[in-house]
C-alpha atoms as a PDB file:
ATOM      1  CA  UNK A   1       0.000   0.000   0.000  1.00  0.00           C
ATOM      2  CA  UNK A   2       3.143   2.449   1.178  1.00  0.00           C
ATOM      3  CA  UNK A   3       4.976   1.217  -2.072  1.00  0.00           C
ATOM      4  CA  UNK A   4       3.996   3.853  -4.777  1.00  0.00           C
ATOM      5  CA  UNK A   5       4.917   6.220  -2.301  1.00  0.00           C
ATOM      6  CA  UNK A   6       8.254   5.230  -1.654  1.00  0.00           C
ATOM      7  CA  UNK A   7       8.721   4.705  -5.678  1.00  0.00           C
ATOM      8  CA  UNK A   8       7.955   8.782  -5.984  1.00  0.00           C
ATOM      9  CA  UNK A   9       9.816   9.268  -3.182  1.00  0.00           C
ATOM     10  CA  UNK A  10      13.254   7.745  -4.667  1.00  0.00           C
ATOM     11  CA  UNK A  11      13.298   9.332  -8.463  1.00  0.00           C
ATOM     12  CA  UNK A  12      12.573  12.612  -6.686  1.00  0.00           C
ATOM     13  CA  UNK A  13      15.684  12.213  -5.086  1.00  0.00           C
ATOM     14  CA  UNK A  14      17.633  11.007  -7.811  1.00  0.00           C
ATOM     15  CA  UNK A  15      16.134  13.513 -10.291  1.00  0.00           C
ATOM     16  CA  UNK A  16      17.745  16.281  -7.450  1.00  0.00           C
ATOM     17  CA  UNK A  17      20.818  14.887  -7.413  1.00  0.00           C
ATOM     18  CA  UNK A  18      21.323  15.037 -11.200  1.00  0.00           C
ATOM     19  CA  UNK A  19      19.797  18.829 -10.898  1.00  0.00           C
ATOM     20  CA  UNK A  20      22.823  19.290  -8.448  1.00  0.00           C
ATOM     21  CA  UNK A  21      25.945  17.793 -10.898  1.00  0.00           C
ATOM     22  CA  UNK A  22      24.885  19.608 -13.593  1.00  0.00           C
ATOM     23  CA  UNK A  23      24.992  22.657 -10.891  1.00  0.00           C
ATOM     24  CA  UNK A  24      28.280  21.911 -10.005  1.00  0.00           C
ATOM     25  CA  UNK A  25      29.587  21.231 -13.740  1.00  0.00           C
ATOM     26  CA  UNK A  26      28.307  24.787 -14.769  1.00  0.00           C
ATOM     27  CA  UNK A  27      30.363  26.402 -11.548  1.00  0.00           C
ATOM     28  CA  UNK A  28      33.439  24.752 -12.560  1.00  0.00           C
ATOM     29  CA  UNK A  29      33.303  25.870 -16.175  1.00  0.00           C
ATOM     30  CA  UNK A  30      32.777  29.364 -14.823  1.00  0.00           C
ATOM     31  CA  UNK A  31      35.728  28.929 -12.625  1.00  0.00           C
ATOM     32  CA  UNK A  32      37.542  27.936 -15.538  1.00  0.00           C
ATOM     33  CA  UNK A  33      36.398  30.717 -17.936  1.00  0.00           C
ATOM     34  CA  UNK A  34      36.610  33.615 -15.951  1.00  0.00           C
ATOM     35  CA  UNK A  35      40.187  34.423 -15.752  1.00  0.00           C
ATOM     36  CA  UNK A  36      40.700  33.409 -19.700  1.00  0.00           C
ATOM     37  CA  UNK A  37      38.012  36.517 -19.794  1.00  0.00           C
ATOM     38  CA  UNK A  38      39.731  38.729 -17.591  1.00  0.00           C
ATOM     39  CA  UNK A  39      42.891  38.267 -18.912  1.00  0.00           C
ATOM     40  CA  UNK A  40      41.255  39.170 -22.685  1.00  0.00           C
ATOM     41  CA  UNK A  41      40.379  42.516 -21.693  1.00  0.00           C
ATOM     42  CA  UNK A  42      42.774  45.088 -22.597  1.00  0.00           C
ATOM     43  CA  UNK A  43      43.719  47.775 -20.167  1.00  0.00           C
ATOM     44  CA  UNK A  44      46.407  49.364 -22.710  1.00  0.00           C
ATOM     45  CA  UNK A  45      45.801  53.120 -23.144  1.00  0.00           C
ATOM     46  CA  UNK A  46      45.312  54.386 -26.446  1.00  0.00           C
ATOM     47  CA  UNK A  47      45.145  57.446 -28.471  1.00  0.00           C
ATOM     48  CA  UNK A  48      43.082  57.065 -32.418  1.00  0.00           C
ATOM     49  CA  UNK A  49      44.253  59.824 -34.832  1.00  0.00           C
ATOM     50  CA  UNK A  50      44.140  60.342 -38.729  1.00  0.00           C
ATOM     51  CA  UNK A  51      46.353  60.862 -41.005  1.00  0.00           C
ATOM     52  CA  UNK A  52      46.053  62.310 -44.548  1.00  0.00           C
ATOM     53  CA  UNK A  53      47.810  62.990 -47.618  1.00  0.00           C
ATOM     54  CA  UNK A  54      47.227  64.291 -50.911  1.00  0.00           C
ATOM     55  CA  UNK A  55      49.474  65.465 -54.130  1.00  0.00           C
ATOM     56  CA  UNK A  56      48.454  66.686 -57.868  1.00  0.00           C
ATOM     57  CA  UNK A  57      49.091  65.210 -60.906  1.00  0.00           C
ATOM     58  CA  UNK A  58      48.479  65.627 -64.385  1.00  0.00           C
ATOM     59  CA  UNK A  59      47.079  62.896 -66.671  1.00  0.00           C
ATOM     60  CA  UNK A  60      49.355  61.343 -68.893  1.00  0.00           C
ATOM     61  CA  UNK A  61      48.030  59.177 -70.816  1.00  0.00           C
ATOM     62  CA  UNK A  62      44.896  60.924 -73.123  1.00  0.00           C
ATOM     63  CA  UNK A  63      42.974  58.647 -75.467  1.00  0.00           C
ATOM     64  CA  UNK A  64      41.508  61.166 -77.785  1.00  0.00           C
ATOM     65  CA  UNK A  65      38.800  60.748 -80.830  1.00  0.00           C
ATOM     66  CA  UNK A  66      38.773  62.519 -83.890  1.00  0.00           C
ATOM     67  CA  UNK A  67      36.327  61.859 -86.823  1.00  0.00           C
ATOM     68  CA  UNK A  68      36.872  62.737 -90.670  1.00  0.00           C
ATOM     69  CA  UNK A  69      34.672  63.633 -93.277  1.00  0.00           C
ATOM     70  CA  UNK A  70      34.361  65.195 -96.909  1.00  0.00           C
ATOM     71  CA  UNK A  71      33.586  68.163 -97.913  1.00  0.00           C
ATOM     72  CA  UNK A  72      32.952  70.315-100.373  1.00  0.00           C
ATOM     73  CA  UNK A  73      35.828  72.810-101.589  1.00  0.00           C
ATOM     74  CA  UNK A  74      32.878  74.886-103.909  1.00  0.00           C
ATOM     75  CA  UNK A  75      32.631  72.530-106.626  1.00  0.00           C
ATOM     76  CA  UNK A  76      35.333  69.645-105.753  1.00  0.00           C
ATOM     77  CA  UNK A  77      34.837  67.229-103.587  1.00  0.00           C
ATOM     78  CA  UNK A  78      37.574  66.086-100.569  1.00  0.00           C
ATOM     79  CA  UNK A  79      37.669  62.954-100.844  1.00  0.00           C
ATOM     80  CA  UNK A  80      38.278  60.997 -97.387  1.00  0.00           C
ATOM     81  CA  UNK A  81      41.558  59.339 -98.280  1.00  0.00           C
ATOM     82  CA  UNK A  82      42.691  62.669 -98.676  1.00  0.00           C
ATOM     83  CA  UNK A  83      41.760  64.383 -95.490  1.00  0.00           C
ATOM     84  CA  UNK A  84      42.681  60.515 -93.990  1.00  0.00           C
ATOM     85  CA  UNK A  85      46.718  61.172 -95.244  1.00  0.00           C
ATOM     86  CA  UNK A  86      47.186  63.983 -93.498  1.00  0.00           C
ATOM     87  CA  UNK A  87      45.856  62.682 -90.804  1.00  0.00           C
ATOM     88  CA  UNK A  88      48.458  59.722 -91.045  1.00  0.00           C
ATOM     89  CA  UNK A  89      51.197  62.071 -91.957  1.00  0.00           C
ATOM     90  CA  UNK A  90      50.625  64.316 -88.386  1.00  0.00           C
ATOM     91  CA  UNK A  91      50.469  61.234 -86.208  1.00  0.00           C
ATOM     92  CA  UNK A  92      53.542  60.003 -88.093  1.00  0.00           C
ATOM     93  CA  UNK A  93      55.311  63.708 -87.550  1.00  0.00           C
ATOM     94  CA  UNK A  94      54.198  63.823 -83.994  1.00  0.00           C
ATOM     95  CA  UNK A  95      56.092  60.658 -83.011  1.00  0.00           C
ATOM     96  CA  UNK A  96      53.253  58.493 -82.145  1.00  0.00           C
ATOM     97  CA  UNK A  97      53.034  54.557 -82.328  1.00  0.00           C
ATOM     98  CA  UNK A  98      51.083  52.706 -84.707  1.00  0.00           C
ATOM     99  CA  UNK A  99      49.603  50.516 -81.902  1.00  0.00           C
ATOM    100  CA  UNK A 100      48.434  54.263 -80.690  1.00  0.00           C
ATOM    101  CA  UNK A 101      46.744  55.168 -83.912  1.00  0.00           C
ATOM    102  CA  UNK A 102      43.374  52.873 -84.034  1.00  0.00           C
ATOM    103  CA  UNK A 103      40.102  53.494 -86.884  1.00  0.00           C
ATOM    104  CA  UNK A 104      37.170  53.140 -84.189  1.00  0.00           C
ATOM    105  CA  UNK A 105      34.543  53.954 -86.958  1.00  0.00           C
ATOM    106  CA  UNK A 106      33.612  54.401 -91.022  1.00  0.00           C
ATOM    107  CA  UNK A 107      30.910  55.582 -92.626  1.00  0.00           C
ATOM    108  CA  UNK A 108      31.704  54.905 -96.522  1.00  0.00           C
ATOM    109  CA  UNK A 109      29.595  54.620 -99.777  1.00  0.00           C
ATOM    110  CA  UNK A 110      30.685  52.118-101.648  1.00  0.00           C
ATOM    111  CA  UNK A 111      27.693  51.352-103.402  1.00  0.00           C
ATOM    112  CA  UNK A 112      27.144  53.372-106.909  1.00  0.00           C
ATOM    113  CA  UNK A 113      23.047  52.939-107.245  1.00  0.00           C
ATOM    114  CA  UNK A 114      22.688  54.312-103.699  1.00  0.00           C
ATOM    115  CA  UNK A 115      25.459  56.927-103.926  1.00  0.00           C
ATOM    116  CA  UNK A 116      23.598  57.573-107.113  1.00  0.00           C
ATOM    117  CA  UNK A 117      20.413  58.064-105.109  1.00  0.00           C
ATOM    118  CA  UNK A 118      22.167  60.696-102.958  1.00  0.00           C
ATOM    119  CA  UNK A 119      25.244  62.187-104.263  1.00  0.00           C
ATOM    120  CA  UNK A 120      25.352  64.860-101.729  1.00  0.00           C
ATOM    121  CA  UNK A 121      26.427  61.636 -98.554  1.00  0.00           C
ATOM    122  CA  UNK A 122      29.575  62.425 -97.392  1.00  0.00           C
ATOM    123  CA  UNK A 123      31.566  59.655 -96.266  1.00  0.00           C
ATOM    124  CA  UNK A 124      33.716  59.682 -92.675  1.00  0.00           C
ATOM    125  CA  UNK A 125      36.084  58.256 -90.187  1.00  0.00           C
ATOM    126  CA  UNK A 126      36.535  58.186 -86.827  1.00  0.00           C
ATOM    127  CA  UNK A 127      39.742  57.349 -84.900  1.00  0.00           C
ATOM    128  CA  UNK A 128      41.153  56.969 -81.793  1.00  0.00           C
ATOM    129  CA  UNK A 129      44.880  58.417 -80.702  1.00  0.00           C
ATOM    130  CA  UNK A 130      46.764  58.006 -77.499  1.00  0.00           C
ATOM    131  CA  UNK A 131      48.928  60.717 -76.277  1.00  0.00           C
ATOM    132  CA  UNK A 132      50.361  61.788 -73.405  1.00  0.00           C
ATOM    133  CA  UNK A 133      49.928  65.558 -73.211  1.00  0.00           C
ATOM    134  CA  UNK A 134      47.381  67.816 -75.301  1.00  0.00           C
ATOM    135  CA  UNK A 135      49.648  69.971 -76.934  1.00  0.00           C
ATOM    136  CA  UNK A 136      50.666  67.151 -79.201  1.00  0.00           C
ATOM    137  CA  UNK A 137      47.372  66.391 -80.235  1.00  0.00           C
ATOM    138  CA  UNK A 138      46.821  70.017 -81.124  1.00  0.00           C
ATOM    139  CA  UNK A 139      49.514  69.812 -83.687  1.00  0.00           C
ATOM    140  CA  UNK A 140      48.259  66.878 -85.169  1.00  0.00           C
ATOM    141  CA  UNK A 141      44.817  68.679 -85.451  1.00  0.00           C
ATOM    142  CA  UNK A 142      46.378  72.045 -87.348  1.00  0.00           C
ATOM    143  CA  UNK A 143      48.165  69.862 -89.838  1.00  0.00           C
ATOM    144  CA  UNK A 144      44.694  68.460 -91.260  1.00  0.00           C
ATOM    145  CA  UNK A 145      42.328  70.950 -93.349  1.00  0.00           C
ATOM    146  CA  UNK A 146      39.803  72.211 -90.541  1.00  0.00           C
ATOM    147  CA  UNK A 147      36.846  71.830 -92.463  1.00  0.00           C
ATOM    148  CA  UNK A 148      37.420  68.208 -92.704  1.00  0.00           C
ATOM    149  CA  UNK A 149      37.417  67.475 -89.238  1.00  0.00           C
ATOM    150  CA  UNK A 150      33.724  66.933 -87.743  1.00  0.00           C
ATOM    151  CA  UNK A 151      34.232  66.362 -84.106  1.00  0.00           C
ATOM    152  CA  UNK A 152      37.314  65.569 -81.638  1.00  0.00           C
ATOM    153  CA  UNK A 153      36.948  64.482 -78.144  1.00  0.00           C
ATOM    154  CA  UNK A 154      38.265  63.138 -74.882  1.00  0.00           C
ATOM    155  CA  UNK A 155      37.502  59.541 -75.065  1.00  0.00           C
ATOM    156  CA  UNK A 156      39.562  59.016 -71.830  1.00  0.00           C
ATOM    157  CA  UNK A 157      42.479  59.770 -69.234  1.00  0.00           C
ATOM    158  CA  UNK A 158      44.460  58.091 -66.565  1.00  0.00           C
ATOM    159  CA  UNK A 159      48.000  58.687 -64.675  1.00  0.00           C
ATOM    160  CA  UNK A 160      50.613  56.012 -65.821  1.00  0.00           C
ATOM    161  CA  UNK A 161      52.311  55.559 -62.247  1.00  0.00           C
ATOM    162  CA  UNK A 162      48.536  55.668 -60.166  1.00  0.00           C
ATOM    163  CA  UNK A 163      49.549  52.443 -58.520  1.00  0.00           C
ATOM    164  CA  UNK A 164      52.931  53.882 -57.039  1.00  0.00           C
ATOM    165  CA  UNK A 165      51.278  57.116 -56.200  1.00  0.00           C
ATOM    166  CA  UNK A 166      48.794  55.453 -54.226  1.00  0.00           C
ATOM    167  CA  UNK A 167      51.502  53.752 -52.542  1.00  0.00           C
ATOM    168  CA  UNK A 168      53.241  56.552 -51.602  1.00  0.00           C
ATOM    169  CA  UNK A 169      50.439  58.662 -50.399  1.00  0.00           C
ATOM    170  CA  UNK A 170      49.337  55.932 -47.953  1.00  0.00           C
ATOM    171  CA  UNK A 171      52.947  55.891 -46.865  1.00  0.00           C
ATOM    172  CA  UNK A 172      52.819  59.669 -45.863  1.00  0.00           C
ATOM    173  CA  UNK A 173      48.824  59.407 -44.428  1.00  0.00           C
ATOM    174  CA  UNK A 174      50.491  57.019 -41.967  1.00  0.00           C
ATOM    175  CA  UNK A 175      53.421  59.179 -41.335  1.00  0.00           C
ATOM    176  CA  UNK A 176      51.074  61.988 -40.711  1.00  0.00           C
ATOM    177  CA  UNK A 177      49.118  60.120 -38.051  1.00  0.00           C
ATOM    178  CA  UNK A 178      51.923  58.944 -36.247  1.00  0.00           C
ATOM    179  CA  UNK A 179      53.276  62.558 -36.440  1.00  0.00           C
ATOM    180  CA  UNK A 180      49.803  64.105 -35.021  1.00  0.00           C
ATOM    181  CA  UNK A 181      49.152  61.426 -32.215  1.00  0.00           C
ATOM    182  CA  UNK A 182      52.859  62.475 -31.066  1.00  0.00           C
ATOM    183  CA  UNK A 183      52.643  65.984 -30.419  1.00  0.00           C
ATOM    184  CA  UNK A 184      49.385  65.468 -29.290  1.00  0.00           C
ATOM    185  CA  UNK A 185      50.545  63.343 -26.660  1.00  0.00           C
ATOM    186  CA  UNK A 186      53.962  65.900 -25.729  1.00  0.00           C
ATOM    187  CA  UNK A 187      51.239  68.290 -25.122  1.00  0.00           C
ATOM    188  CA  UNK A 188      49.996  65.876 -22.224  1.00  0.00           C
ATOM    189  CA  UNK A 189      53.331  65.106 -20.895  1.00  0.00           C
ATOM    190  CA  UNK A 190      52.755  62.015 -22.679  1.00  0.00           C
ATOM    191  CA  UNK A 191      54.847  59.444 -24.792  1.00  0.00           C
ATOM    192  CA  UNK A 192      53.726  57.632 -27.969  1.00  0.00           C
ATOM    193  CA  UNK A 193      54.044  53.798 -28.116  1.00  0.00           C
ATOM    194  CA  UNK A 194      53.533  51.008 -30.502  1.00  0.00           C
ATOM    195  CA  UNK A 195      50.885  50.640 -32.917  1.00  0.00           C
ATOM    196  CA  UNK A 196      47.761  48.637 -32.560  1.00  0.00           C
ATOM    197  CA  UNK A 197      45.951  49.263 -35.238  1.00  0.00           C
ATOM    198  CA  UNK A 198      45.902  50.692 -38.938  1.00  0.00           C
ATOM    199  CA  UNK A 199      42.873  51.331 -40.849  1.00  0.00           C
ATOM    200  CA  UNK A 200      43.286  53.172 -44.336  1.00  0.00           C
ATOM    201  CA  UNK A 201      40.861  54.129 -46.455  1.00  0.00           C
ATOM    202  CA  UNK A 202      40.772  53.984 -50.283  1.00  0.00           C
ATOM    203  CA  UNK A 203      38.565  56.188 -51.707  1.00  0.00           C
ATOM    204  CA  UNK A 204      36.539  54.421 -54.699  1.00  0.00           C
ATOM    205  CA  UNK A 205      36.930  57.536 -57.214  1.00  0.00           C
ATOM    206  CA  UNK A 206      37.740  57.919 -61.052  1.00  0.00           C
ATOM    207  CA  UNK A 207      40.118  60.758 -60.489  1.00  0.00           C
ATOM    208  CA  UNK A 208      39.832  61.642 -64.356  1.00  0.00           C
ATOM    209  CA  UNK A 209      36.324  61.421 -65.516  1.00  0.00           C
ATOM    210  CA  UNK A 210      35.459  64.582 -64.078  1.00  0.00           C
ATOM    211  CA  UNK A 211      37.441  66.745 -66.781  1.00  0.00           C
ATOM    212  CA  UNK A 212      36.439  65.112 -70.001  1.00  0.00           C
ATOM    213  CA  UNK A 213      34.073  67.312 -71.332  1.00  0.00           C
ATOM    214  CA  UNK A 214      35.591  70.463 -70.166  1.00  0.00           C
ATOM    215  CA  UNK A 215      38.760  69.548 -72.390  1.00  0.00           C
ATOM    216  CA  UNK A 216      36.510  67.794 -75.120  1.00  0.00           C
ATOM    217  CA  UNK A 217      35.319  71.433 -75.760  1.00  0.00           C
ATOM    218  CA  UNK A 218      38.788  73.432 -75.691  1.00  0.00           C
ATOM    219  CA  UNK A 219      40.349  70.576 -77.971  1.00  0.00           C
ATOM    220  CA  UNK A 220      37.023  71.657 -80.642  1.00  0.00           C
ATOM    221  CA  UNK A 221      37.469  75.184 -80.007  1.00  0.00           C
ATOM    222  CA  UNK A 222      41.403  75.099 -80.782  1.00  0.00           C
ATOM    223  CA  UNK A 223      41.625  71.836 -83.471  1.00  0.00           C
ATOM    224  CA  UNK A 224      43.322  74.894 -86.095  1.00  0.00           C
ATOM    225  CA  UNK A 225      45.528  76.477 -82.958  1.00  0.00           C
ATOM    226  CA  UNK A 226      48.882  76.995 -84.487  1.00  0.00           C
ATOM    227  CA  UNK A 227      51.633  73.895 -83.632  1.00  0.00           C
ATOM    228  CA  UNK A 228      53.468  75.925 -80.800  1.00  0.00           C
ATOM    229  CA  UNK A 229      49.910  76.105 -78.803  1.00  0.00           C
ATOM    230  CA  UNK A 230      50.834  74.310 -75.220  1.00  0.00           C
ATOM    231  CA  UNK A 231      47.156  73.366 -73.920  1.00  0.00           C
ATOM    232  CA  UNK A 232      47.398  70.553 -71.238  1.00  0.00           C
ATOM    233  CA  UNK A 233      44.813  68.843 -68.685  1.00  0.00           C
ATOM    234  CA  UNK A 234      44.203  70.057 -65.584  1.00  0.00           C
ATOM    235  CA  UNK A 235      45.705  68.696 -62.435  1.00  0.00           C
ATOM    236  CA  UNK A 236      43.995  66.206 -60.199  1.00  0.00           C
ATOM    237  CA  UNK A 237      44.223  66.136 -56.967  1.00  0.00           C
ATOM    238  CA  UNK A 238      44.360  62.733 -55.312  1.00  0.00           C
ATOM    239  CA  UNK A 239      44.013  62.016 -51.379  1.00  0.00           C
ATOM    240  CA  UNK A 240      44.262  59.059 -48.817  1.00  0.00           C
ATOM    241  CA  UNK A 241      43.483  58.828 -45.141  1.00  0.00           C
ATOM    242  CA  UNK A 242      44.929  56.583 -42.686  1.00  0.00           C
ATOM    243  CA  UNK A 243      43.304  55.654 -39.425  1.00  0.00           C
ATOM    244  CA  UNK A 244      45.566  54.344 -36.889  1.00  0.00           C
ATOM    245  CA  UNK A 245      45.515  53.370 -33.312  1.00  0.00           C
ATOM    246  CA  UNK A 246      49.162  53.839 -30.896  1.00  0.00           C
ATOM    247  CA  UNK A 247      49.206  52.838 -27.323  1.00  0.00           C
ATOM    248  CA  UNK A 248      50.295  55.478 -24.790  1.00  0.00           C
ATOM    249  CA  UNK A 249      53.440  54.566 -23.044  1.00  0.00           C
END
């Protein structure tokens, strides 16, 4: 009759006792943890600063378009293949590659029904030339017949040596910090340790885009400037910061 009782009475028991080791396994792991955790925490005094730097540079390498076409000289026609040799001859004069030189685009008439259709189409060529300052391409542009030339433009720009710049400005952001969080610290009697930390940041800009169609328009306003004209591209100015962190002695 007492039995059932007794039963209950006996896995309460055991059912505290398991409640107790897993009690006491939880205490030791604390015991063990703890100091790891204190020990992680760092009591090191620190000073965060910024450095920057920035230069100027000038674009040097300019991919430029120019496009072709005939015209009418009163009665005569120039013909493309005209207007297309002096072109060749003036890139040829101005020292520039072949690999540099490149036909992007031609708009011919080849066949004689349609040109017979409309004898007033003027054929044309576009083409693309790499140079490193402006001034050159200006004295390729007054060597050809003005009136032949239809449009010229900036097609794109870029500093040769970007990678080596950036390089070197990073260099002197870092310098700069270090420089700042020391007489930062003299002023507080202090003295400037080791670093902990270095962050930089590396702005995701074009640094040349900007200035295309600004120079796209003085190249058209001056393509029959006389050879000694010395236009060039305007300077870009490129920064960098660096973030660092230096313990305090």
């Amino acid at each position: 009759m007492f039995l059932p009782y007794v039963i209950v009475v006996i896995k309460t028991n055991h059912q505290t006792l398991h409640n107790m080791k897993k009690l006491l396994t939880l205490v030791i792991l604390f015991a063990l943890v703890a100091p790891v955790f204190a020990q992680s925490t760092d009591s090191r005094r620190t000073i965060v600063v910024t450095g920057t730097a920035e230069a100027e540079v000038t674009p040097d390498n300019i991919t430029v378009s120019i496009a072709l076409q005939e015209f009418m000289d009163g009665k005569k026609r120039v013909p493309i293949y005209e207007l297309e040799a002096q072109l060749e001859k003036a890139v040829k004069d101005a020292g520039i590659p072949k690999e540099d030189f490149t036909i992007d685009d031609v708009s011919a008439w080849n066949n004689y029904y349609q040109k017979k259709r409309a004898p007033d189409f003027m054929a044309g060529k576009q083409y693309h030339i790499l140079v490193h300052n402006l001034d050159k391409y200006n004295k390729i542009l007054a060597a050809i017949n003005p009136k032949g030339i239809s449009a010229t433009e900036v097609q794109s720009s870029e500093y040769s040596k970007i990678i080596e710049l950036k390089r070197e400005l990073k260099i002197k952001a870092l310098l700069a910090a270090r420089d700042k969080a020391t007489y930062m610290l003299d002023a507080l009697g202090e003295k400037l340790g080791r670093p902990i930390t270095i962050n930089e940041t590396d702005p995701a800009t074009n640094y040349f885009s900007s200035s295309v169609p600004q120079y796209s328009n003085t190249i058209m306003f001056n393509k029959a400037a006389p050879a000694e004209s010395d236009i060039n591209y305007k300077k870009i100015k490129v920064s960098f910061q660096v973030q660092a962190v230096f313990e305090i002695k």
